[in-house]
Protein backbone atom coordinates (compact mmCIF):
# COMPACT_ATOMS: atom_id res chain seq x y z
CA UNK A 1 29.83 -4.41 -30.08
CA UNK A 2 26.11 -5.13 -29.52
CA UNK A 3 27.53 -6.48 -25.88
CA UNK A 4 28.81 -2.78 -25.20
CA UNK A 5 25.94 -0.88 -26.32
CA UNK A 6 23.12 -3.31 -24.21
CA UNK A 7 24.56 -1.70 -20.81
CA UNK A 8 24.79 1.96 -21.95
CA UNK A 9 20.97 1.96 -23.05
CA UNK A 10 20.21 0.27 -19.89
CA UNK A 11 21.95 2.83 -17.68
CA UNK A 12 20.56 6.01 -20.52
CA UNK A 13 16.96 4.08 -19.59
CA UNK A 14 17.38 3.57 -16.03
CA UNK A 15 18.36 7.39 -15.65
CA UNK A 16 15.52 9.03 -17.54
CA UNK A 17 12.97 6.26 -15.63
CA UNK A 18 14.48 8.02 -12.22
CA UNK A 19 13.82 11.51 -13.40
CA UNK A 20 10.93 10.75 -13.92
CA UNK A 21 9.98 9.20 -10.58
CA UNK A 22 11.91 12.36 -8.89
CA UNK A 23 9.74 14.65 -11.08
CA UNK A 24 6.29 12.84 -10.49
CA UNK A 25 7.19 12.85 -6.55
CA UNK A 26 8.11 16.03 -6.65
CA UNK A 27 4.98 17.53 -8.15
CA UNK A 28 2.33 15.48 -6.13
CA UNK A 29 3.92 16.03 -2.73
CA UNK A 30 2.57 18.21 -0.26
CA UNK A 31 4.28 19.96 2.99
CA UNK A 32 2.63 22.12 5.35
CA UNK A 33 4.62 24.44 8.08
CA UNK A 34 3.21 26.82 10.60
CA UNK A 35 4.29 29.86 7.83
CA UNK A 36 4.31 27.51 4.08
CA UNK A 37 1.71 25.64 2.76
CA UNK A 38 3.72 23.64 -0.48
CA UNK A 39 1.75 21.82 -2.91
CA UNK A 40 4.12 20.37 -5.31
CA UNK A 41 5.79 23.27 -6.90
CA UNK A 42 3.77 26.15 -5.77
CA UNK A 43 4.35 27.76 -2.10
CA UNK A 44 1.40 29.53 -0.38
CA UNK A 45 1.58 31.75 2.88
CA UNK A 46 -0.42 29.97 5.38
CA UNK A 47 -1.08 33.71 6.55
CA UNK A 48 -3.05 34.46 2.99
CA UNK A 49 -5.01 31.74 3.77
CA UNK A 50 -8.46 33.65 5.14
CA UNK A 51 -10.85 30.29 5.94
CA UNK A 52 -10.68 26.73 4.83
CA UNK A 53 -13.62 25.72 2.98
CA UNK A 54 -16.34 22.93 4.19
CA UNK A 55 -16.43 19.92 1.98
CA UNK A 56 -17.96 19.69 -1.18
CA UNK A 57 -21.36 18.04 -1.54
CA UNK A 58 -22.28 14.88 -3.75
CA UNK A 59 -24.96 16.74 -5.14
CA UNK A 60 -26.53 17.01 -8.73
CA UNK A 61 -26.93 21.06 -7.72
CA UNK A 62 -24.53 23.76 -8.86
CA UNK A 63 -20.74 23.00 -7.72
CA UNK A 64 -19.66 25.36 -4.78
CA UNK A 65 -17.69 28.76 -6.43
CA UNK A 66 -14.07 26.90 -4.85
CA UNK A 67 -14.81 23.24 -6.57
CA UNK A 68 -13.89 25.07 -9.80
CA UNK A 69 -11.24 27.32 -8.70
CA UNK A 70 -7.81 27.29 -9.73
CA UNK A 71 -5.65 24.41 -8.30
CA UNK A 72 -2.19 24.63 -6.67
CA UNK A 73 0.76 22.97 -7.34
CA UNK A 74 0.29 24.80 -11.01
CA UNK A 75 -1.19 21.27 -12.41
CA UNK A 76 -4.61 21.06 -14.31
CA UNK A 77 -6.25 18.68 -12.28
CA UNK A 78 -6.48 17.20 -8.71
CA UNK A 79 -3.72 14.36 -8.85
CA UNK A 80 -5.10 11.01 -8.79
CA UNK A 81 -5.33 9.52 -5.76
CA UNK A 82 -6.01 12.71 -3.64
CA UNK A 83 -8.79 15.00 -2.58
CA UNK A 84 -9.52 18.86 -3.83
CA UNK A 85 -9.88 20.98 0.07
CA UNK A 86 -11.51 24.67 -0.77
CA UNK A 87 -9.71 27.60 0.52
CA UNK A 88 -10.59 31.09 0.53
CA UNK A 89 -7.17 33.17 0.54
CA UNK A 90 -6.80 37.37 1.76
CA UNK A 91 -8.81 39.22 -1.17
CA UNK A 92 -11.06 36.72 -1.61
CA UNK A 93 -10.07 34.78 -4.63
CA UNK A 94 -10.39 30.69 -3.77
CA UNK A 95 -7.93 27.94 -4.74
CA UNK A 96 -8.01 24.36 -4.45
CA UNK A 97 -5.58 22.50 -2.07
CA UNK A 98 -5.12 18.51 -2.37
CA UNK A 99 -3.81 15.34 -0.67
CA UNK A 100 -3.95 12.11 0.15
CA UNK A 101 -5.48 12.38 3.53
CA UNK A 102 -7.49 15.37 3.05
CA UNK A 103 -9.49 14.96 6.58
CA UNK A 104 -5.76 15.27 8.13
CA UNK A 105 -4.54 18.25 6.07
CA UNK A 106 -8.03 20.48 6.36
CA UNK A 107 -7.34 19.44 10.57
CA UNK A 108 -4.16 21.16 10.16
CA UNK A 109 -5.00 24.23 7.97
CA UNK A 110 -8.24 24.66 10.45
CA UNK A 111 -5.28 24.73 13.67
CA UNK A 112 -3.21 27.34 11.93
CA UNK A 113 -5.69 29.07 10.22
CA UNK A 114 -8.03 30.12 13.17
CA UNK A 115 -4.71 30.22 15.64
C-alpha cells in the first residue's frame, strides 16, 4: 500500500510545485507593446503614460514623489531582482514600473512615449 501512495504524493507535489512556478512567472513578467504596457497582472495604456521619470538618486535627501508611488503589477514591493522606473500617467498621479533591465525598458517607454 505504502508503494501506491509514494507516487500519488509525488505527482499531488510535483503539481502544486508547477503552479507555483506558473504563478511566480506569471506575476514578475513584464511585456511592453506599442498600445500595452503589462506588468505581471496589471495592464496599462502606454497612451496614459504622460513622461517617464529620470532615475532615482542615491541620496540621503527626501525620496522623489514617484519612488513611493504605488507599484504595478498590484504587488507590494519591487520584485527582487528588478528595478522601480517612475512614471507620470494622464492626470498626474505616478506609478512605479519594474524589470530586470530597467535601462532597456525606460529606452522603450522614452520611444513610445515621446513618438
Amino acid at each position: 500500500m505504502h508503494w501506491v501512495a509514494l507516487p500519488v504524493v509525488a505527482i499531488v507535489l510535483a503539481g502544486f510545485a508547477y503552479l507555483m512556478v506558473t504563478a511566480a512567472r506569471r506575476h514578475v513578467s513584464v511585456e511592453l507593446t506599442r498600445t500595452v504596457l503589462r506588468q505581471g497582472t496589471e495592464e496599462l495604456d502606454v497612451s496614459d503614460i504622460e513622461a517617464v521619470l529620470p532615475p532615482a538618486m542615491d541620496s540621503w535627501d527626501e525620496p522623489q514623489r514617484w519612488e513611493t508611488a504605488r507599484i504595478l503589477g498590484e504587488l507590494a514591493n519591487t520584485p527582487r531582482g528588478r528595478t522601480a522606473i517612475g512614471l507620470r500617467l494622464r492626470g498626474g498621479t505616478f506609478v512605479r514600473a519594474w524589470a530586470k533591465d530597467a535601462d532597456r525598458l525606460r529606452a522603450s517607454l522614452d520611444e513610445l512615449v515621446g513618438a
